[in-house]
PDB file of N, CA and C in Angstrom:
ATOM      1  N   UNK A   1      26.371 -20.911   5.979  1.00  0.00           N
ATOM      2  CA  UNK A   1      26.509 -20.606   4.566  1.00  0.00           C
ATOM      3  C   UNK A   1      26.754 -19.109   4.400  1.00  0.00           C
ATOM      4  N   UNK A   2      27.380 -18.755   3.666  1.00  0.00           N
ATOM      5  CA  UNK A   2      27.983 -17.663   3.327  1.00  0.00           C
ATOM      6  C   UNK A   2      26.831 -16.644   2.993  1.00  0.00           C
ATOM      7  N   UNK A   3      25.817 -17.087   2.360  1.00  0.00           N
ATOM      8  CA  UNK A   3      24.637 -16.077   1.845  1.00  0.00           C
ATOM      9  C   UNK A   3      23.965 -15.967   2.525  1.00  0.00           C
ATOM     10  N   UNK A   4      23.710 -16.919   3.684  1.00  0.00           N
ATOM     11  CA  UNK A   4      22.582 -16.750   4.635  1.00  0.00           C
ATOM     12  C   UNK A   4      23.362 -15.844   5.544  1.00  0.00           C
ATOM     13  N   UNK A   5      24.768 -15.535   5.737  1.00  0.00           N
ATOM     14  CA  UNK A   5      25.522 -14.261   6.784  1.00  0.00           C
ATOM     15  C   UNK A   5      25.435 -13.080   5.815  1.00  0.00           C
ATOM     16  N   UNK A   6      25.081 -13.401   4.807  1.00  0.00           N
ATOM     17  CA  UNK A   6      24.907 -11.897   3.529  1.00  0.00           C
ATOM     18  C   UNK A   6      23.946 -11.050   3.887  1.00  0.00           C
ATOM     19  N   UNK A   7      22.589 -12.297   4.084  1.00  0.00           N
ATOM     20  CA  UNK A   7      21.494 -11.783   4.403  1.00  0.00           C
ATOM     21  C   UNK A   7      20.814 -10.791   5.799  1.00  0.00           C
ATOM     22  N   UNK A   8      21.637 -11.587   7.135  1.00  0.00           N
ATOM     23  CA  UNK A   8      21.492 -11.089   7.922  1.00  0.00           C
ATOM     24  C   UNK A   8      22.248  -9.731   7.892  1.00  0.00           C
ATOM     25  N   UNK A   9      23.339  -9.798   7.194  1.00  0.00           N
ATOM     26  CA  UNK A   9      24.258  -8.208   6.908  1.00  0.00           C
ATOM     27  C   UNK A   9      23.369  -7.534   6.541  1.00  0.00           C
ATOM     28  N   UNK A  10      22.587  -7.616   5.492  1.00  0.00           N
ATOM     29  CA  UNK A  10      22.033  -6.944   4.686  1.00  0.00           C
ATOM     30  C   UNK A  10      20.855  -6.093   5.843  1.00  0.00           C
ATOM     31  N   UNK A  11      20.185  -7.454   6.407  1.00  0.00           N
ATOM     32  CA  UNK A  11      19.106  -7.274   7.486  1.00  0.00           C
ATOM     33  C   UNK A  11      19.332  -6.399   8.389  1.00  0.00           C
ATOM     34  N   UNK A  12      20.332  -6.433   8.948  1.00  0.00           N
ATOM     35  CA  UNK A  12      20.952  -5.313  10.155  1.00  0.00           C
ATOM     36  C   UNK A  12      21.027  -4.163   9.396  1.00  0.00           C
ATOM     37  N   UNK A  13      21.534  -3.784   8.595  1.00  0.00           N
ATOM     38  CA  UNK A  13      21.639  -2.446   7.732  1.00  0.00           C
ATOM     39  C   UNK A  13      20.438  -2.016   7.319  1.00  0.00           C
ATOM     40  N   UNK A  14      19.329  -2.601   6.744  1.00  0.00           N
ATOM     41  CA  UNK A  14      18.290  -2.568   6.614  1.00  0.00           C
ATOM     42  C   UNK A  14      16.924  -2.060   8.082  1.00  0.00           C
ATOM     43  N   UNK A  15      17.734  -2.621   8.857  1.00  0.00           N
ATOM     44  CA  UNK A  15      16.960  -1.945  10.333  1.00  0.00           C
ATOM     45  C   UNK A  15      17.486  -0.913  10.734  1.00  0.00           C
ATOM     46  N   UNK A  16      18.968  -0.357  10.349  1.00  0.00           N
ATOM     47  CA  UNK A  16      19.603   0.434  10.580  1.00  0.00           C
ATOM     48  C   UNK A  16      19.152   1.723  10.232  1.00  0.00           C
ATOM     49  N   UNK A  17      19.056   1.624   8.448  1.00  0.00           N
ATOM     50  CA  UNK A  17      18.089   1.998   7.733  1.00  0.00           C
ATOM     51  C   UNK A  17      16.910   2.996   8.186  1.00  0.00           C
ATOM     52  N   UNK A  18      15.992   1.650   8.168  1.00  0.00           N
ATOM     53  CA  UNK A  18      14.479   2.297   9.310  1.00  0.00           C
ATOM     54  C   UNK A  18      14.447   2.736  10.464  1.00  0.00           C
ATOM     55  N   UNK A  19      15.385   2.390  11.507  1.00  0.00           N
ATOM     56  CA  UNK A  19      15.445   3.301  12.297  1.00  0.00           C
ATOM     57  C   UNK A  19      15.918   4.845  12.217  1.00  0.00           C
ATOM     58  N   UNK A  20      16.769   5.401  11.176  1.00  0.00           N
ATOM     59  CA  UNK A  20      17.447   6.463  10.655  1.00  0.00           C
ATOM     60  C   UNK A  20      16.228   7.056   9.889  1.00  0.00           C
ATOM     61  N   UNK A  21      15.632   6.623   8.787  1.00  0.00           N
ATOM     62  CA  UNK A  21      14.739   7.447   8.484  1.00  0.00           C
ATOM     63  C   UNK A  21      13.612   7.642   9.313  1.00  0.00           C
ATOM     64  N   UNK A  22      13.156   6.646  10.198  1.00  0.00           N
ATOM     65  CA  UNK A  22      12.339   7.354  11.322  1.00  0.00           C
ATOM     66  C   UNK A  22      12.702   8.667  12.107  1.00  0.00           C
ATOM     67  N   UNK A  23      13.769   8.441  12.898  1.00  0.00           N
ATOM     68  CA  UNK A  23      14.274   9.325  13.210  1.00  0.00           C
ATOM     69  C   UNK A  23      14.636  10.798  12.523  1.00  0.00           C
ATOM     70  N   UNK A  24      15.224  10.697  11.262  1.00  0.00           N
ATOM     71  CA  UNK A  24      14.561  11.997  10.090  1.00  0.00           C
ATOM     72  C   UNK A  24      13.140  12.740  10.056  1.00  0.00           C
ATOM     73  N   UNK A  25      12.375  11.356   9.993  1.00  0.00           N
ATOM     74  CA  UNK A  25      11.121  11.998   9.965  1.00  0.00           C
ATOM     75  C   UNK A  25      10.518  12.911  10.924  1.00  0.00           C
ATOM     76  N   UNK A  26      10.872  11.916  12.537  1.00  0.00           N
ATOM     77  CA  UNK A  26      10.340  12.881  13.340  1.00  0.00           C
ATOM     78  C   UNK A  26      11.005  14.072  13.891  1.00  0.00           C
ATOM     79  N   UNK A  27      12.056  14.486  12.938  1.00  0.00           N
ATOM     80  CA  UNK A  27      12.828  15.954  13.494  1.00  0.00           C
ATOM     81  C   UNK A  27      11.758  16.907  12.731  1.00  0.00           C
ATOM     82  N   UNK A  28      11.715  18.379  12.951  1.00  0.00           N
ATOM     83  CA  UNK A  28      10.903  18.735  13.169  1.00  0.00           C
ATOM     84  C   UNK A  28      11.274  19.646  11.858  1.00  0.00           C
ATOM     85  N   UNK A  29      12.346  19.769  11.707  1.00  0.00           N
ATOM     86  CA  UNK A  29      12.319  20.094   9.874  1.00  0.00           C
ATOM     87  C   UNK A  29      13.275  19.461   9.073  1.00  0.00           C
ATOM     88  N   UNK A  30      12.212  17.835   9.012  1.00  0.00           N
ATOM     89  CA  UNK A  30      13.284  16.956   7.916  1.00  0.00           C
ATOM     90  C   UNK A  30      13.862  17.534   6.852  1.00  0.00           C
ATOM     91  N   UNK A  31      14.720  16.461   6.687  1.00  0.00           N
ATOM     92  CA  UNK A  31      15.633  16.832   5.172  1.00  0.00           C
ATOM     93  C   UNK A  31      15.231  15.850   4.315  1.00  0.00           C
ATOM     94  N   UNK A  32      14.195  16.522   3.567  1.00  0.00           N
ATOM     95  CA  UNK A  32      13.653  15.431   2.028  1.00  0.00           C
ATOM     96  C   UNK A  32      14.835  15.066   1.382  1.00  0.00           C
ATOM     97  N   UNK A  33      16.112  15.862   1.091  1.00  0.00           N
ATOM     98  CA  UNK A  33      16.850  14.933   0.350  1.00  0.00           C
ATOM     99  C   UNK A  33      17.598  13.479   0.834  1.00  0.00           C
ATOM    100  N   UNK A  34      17.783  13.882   2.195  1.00  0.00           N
ATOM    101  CA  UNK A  34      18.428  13.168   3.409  1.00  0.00           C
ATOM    102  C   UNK A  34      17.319  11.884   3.240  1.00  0.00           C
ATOM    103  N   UNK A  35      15.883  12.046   3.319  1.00  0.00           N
ATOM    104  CA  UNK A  35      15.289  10.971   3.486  1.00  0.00           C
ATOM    105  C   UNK A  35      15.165   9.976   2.377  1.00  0.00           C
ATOM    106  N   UNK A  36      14.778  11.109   1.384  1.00  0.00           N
ATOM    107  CA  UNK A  36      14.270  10.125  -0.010  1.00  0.00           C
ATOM    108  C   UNK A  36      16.020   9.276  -0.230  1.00  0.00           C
ATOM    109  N   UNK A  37      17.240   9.806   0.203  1.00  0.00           N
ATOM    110  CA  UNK A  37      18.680   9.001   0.203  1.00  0.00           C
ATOM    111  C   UNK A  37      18.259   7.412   0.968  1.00  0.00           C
ATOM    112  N   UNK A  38      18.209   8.069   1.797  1.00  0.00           N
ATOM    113  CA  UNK A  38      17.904   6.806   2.957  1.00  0.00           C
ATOM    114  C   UNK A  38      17.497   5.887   2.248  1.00  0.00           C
ATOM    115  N   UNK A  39      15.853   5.913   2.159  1.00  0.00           N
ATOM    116  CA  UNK A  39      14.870   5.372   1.616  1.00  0.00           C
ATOM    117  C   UNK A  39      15.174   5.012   0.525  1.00  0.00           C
ATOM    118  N   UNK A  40      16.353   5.246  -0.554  1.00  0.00           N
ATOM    119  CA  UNK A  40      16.772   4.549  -1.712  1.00  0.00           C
ATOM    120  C   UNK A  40      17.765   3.588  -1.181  1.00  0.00           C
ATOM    121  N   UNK A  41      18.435   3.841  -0.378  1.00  0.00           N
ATOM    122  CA  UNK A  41      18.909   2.923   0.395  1.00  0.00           C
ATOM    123  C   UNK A  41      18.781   1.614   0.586  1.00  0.00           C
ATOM    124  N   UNK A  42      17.554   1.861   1.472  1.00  0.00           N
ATOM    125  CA  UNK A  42      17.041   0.895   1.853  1.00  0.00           C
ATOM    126  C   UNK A  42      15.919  -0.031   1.034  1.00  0.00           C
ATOM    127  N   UNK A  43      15.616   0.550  -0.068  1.00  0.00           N
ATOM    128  CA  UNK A  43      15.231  -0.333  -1.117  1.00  0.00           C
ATOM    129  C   UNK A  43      16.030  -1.065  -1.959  1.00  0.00           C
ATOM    130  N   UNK A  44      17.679  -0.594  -1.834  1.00  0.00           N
ATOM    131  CA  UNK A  44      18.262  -1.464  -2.383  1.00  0.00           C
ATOM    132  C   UNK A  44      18.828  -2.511  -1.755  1.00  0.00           C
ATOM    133  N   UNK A  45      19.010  -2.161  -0.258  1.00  0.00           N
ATOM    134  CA  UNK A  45      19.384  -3.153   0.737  1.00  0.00           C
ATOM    135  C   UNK A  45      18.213  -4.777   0.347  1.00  0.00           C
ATOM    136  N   UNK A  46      16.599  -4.089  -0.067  1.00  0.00           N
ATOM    137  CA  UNK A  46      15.387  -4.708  -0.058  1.00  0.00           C
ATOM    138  C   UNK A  46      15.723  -5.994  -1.030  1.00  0.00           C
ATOM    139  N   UNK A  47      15.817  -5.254  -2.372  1.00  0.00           N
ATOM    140  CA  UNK A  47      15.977  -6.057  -3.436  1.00  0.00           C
ATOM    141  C   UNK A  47      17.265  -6.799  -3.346  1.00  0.00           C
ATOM    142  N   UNK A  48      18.688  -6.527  -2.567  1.00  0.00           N
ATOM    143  CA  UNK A  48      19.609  -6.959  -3.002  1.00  0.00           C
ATOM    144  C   UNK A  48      19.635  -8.798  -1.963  1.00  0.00           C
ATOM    145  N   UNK A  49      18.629  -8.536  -0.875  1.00  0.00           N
ATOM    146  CA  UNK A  49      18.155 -10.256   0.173  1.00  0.00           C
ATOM    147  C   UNK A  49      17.096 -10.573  -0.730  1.00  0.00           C
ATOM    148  N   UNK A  50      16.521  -9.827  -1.209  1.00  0.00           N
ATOM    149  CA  UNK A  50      15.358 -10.712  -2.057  1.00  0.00           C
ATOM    150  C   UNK A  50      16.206 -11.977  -3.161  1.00  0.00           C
ATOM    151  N   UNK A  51      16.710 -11.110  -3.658  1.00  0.00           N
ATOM    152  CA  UNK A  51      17.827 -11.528  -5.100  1.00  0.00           C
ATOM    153  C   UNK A  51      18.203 -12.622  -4.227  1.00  0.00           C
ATOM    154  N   UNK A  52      19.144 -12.418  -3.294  1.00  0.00           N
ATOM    155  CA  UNK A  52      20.009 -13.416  -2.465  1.00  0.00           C
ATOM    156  C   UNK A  52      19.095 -14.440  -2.101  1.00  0.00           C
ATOM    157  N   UNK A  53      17.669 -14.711  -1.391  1.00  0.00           N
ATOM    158  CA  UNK A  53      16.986 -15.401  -0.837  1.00  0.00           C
ATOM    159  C   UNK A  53      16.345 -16.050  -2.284  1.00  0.00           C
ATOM    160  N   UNK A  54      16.205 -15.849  -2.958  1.00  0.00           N
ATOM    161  CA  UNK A  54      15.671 -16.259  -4.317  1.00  0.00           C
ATOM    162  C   UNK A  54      16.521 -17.747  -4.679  1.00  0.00           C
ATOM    163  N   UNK A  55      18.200 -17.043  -4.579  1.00  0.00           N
ATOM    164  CA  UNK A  55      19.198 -18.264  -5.142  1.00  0.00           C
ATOM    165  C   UNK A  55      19.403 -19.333  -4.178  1.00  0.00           C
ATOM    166  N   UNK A  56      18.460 -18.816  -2.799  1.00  0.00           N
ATOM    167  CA  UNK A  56      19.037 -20.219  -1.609  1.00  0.00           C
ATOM    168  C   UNK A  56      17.618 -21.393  -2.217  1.00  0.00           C
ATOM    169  N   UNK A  57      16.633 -20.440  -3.304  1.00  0.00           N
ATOM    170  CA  UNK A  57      15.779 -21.407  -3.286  1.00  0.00           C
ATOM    171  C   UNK A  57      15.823 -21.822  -4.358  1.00  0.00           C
TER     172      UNK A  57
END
């Protein structure tokens, strides 16, 4: 199904995500704007499988 390959898109980008702002974090003089980007990011990656997983149910 087409939404359930949405989701895993979403999912991979979403780990992509967390691994990138980890990696921000532990440099040794992050970039708050760089992160809090990310991290909006990846909350929209959050909400946009939630939304999607909502309509498979």
């Amino acid at each position: 199904m087409a939404v359930e390959a949405r989701i895993r898109e979403l999912g991979s980008r979403h780990s992509a995500l967390e691994d990138a702002i980890h990696e921000e974090m532990t440099r040794p003089a992050a970039d708050d704007v760089r992160l809090k980007e990310l991290k909006r990011q990846k909350l929209k990656l959050k909400e946009e499988m939630e939304t999607l997983r909502a309509r498979l149910h």
